[in-house]
PDB file of N, CA and C in Angstrom:
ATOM      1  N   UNK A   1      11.111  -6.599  25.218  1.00  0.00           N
ATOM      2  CA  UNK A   1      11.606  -6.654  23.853  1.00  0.00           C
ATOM      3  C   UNK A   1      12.629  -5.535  23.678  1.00  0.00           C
ATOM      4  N   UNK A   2      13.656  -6.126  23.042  1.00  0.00           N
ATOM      5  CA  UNK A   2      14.722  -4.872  22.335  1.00  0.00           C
ATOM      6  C   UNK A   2      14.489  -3.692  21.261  1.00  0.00           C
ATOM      7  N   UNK A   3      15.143  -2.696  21.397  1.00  0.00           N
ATOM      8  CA  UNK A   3      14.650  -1.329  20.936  1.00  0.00           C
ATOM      9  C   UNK A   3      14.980  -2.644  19.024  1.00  0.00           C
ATOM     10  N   UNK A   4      16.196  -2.980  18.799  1.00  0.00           N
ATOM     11  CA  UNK A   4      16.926  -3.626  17.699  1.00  0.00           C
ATOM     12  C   UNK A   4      15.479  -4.744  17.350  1.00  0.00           C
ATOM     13  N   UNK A   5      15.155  -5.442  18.164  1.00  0.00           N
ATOM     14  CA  UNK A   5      13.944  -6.461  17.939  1.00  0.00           C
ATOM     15  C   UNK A   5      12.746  -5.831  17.567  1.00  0.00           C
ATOM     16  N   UNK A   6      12.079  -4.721  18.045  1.00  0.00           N
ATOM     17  CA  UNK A   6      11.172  -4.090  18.014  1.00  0.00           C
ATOM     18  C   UNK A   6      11.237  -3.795  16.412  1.00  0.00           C
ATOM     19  N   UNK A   7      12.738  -3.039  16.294  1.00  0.00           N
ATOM     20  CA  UNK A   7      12.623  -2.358  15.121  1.00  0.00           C
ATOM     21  C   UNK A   7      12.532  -3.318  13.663  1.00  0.00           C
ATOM     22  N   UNK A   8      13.125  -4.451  13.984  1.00  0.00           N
ATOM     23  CA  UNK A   8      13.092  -5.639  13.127  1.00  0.00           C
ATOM     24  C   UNK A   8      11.873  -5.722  12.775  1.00  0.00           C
ATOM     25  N   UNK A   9      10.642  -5.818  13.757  1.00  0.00           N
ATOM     26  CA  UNK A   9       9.745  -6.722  13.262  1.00  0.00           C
ATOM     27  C   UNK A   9       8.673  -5.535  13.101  1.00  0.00           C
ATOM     28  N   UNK A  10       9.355  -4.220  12.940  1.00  0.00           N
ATOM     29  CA  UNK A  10       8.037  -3.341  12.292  1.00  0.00           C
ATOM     30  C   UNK A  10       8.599  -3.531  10.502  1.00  0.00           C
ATOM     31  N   UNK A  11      10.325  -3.662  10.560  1.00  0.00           N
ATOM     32  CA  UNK A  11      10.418  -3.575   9.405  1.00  0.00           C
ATOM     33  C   UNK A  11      10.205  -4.932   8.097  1.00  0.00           C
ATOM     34  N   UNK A  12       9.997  -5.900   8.855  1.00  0.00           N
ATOM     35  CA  UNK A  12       9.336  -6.887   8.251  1.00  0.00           C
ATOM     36  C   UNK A  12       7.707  -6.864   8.534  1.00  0.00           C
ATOM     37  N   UNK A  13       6.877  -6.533   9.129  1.00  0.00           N
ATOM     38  CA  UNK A  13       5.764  -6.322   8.395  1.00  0.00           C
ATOM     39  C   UNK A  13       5.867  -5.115   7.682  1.00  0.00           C
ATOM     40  N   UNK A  14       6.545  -4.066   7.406  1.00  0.00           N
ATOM     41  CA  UNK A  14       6.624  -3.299   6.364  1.00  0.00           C
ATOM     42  C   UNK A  14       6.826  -3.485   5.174  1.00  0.00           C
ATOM     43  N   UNK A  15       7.954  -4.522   5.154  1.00  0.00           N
ATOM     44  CA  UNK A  15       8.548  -4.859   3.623  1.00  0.00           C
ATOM     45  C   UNK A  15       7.313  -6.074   3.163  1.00  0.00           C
ATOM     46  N   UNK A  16       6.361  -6.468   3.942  1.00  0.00           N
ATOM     47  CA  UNK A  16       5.818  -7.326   3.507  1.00  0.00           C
ATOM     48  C   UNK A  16       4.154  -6.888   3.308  1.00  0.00           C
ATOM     49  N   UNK A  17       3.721  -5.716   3.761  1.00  0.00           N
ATOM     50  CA  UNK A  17       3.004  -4.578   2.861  1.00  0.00           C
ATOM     51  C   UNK A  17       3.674  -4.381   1.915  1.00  0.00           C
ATOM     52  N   UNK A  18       4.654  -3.424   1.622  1.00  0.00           N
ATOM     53  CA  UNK A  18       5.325  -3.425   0.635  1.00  0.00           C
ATOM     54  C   UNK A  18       5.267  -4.375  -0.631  1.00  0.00           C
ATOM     55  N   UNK A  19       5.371  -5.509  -0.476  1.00  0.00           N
ATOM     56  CA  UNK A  19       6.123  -6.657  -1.681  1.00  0.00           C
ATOM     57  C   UNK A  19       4.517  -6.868  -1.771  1.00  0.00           C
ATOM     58  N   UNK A  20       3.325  -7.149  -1.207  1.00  0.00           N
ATOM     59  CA  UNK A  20       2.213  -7.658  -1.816  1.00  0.00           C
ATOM     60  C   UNK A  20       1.098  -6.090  -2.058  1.00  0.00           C
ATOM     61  N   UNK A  21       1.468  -5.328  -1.614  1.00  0.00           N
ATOM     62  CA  UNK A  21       0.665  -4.142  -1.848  1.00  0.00           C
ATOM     63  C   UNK A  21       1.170  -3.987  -3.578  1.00  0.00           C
ATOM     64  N   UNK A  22       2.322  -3.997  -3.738  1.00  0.00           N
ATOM     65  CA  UNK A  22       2.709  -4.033  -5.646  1.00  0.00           C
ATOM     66  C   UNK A  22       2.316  -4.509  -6.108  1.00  0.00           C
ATOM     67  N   UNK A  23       2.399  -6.129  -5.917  1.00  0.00           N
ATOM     68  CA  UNK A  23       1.758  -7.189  -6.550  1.00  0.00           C
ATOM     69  C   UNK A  23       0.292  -7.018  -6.574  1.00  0.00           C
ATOM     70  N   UNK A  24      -0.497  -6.248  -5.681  1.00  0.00           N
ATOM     71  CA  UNK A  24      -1.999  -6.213  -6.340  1.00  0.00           C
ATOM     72  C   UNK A  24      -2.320  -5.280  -7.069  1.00  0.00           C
ATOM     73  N   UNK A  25      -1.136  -4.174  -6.531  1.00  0.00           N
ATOM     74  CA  UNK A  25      -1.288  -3.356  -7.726  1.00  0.00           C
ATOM     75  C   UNK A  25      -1.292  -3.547  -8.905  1.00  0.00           C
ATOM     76  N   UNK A  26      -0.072  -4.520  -9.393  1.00  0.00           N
ATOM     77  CA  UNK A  26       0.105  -4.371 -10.651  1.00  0.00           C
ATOM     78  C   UNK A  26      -0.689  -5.191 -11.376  1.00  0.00           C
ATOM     79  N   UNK A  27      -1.466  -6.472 -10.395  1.00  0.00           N
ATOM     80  CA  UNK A  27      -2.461  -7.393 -11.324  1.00  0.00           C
ATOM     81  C   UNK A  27      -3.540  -6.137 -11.289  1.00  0.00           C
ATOM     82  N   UNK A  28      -4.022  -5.503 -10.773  1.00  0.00           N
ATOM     83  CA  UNK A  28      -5.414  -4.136 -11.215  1.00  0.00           C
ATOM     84  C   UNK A  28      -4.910  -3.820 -12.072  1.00  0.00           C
ATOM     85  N   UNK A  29      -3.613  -3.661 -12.361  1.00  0.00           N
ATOM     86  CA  UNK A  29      -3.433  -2.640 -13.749  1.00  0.00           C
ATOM     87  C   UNK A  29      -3.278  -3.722 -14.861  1.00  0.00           C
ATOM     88  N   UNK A  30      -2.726  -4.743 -14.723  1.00  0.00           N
ATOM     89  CA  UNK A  30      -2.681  -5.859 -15.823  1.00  0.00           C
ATOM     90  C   UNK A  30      -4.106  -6.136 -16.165  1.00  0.00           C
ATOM     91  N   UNK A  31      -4.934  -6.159 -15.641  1.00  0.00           N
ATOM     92  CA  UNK A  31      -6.064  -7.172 -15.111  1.00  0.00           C
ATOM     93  C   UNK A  31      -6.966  -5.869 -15.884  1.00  0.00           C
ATOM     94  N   UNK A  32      -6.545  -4.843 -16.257  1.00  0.00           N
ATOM     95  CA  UNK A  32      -7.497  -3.084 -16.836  1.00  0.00           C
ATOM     96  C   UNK A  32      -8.637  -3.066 -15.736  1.00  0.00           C
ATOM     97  N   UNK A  33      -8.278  -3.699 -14.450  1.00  0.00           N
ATOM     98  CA  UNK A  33      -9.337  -2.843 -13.729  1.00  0.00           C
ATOM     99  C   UNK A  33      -9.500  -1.587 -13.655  1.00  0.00           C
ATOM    100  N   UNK A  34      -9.063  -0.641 -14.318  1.00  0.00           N
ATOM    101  CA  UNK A  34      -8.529   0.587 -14.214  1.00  0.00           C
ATOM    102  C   UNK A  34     -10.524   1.469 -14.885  1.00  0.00           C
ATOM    103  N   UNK A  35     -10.944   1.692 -13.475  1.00  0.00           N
ATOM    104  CA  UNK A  35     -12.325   2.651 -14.553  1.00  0.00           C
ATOM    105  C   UNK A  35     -12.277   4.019 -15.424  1.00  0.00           C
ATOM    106  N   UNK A  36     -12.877   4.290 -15.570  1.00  0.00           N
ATOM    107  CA  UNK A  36     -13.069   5.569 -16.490  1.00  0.00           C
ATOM    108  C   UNK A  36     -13.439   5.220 -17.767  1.00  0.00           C
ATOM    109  N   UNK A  37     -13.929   6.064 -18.851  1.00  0.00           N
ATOM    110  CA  UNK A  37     -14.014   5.631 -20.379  1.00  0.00           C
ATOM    111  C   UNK A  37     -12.800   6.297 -21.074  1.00  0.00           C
ATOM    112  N   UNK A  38     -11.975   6.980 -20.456  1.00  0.00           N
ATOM    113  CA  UNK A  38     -10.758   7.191 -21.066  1.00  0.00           C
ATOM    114  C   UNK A  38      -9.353   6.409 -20.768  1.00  0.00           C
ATOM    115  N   UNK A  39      -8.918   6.571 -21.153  1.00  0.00           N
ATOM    116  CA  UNK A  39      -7.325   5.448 -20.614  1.00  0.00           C
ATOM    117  C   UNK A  39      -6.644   6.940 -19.089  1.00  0.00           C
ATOM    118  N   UNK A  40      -7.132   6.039 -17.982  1.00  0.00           N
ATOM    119  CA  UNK A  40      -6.208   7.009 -17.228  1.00  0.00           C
ATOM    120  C   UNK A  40      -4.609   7.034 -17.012  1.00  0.00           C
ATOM    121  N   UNK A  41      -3.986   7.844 -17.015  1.00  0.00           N
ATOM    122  CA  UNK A  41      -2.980   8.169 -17.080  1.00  0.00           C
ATOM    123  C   UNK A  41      -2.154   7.611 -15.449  1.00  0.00           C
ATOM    124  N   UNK A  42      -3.181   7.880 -14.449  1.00  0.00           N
ATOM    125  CA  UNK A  42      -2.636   7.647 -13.118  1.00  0.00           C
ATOM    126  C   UNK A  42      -3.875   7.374 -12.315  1.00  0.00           C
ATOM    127  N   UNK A  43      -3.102   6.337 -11.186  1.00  0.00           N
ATOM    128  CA  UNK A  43      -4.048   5.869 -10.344  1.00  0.00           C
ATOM    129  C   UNK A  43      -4.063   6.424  -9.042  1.00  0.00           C
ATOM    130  N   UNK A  44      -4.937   6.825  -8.678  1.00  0.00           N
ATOM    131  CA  UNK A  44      -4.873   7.614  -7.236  1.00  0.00           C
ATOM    132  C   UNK A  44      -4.950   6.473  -6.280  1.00  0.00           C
ATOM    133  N   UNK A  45      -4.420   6.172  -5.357  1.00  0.00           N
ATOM    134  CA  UNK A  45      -3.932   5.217  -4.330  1.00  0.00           C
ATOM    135  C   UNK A  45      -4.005   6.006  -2.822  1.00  0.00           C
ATOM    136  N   UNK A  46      -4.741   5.306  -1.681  1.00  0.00           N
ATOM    137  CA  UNK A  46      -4.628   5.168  -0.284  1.00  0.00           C
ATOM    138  C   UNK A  46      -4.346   4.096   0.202  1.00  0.00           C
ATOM    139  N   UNK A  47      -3.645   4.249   1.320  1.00  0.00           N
ATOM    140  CA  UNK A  47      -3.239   3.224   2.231  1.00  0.00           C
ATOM    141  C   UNK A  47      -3.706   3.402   3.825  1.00  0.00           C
ATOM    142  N   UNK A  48      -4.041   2.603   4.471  1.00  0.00           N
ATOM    143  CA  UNK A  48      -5.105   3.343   5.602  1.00  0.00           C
ATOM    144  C   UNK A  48      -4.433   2.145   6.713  1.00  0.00           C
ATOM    145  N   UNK A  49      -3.442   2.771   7.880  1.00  0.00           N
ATOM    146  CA  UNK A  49      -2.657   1.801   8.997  1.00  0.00           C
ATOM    147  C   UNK A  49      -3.576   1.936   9.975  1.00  0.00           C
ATOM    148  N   UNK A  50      -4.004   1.210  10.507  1.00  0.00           N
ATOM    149  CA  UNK A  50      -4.615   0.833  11.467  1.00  0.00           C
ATOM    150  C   UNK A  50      -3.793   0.394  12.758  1.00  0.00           C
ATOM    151  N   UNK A  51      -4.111  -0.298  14.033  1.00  0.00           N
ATOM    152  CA  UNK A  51      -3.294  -1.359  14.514  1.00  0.00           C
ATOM    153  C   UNK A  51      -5.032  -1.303  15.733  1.00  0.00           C
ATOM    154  N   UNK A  52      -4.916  -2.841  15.876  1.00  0.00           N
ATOM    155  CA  UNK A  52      -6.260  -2.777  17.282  1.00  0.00           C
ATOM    156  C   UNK A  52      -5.529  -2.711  18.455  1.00  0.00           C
ATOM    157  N   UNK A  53      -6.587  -2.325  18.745  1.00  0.00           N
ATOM    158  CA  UNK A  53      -6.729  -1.963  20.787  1.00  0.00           C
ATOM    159  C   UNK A  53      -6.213  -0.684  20.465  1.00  0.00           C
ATOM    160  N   UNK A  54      -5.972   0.036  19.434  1.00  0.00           N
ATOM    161  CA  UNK A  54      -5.316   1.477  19.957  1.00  0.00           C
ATOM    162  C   UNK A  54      -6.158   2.516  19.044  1.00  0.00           C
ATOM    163  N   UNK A  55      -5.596   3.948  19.263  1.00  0.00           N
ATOM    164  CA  UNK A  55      -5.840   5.184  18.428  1.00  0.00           C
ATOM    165  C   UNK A  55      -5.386   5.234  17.036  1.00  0.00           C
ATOM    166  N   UNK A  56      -4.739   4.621  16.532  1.00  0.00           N
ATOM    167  CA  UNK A  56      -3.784   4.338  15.497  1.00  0.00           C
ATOM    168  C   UNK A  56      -4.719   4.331  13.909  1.00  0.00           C
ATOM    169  N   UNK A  57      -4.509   5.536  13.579  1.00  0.00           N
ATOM    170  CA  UNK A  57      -5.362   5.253  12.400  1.00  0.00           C
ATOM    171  C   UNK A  57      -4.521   6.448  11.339  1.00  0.00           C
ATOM    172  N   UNK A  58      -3.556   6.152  10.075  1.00  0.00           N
ATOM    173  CA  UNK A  58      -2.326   6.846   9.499  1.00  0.00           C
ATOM    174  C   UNK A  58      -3.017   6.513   7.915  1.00  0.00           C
ATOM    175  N   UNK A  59      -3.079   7.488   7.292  1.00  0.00           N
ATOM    176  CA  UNK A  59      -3.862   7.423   5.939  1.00  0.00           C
ATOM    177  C   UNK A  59      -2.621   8.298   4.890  1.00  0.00           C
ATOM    178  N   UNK A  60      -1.942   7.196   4.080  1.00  0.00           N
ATOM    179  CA  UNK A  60      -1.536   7.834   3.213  1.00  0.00           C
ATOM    180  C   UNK A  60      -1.714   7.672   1.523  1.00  0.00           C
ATOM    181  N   UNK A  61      -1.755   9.539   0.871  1.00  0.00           N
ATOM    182  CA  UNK A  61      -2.703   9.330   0.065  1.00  0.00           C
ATOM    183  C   UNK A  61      -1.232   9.743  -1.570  1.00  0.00           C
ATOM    184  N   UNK A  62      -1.855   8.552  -2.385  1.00  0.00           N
ATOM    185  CA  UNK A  62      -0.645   9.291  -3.580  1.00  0.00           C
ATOM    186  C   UNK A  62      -1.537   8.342  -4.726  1.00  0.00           C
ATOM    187  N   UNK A  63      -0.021   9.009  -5.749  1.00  0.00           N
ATOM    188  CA  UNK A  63      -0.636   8.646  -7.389  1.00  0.00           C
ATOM    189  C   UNK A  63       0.698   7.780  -7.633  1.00  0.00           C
ATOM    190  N   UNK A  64      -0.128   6.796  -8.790  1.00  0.00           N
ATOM    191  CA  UNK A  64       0.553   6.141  -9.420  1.00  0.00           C
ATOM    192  C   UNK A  64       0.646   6.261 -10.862  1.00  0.00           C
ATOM    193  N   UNK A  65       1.643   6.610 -11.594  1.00  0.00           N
ATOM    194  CA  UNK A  65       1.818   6.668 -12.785  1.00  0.00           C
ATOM    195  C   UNK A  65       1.563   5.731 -13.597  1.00  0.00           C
ATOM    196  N   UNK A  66       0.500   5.786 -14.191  1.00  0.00           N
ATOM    197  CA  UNK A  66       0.180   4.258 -15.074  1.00  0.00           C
ATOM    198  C   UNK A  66       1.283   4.018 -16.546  1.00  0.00           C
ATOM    199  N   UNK A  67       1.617   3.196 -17.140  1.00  0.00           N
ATOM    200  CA  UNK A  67       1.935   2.550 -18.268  1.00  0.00           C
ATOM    201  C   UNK A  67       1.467   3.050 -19.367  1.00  0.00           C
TER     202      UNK A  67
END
């Protein structure tokens, strides 16, 4: 495989985390899955990369500014 091919097809499964990782986001927040008894302000968010057969385990951790 090409260094150009390789790089293609990490960046389409990226953009395609990307485009549906939002979309569930934003139905949790439409949807007030949102817990607490106060209105939170922000959602704390992880994302956890995996890949099998390997060592590969990339955890990234952030906030989302709620509405």
């Amino acid at each position: 495989m090409s260094e150009d091919a390789f790089n293609m097809s990490i960046r389409k499964f990226l953009k395609e985390v990307g485009v549906t990782s939002q979309r569930k986001i934003e139905e949790t927040v439409r949807e007030g899955q949102i817990g607490g008894e106060k209105k939170k302000k922000k959602l704390n968010v992880r994302m956890t990369l995996t890949a099998e057969g390997t060592s590969l385990n990339h955890v990234v951790d952030g906030e989302i500014e709620l509405p």
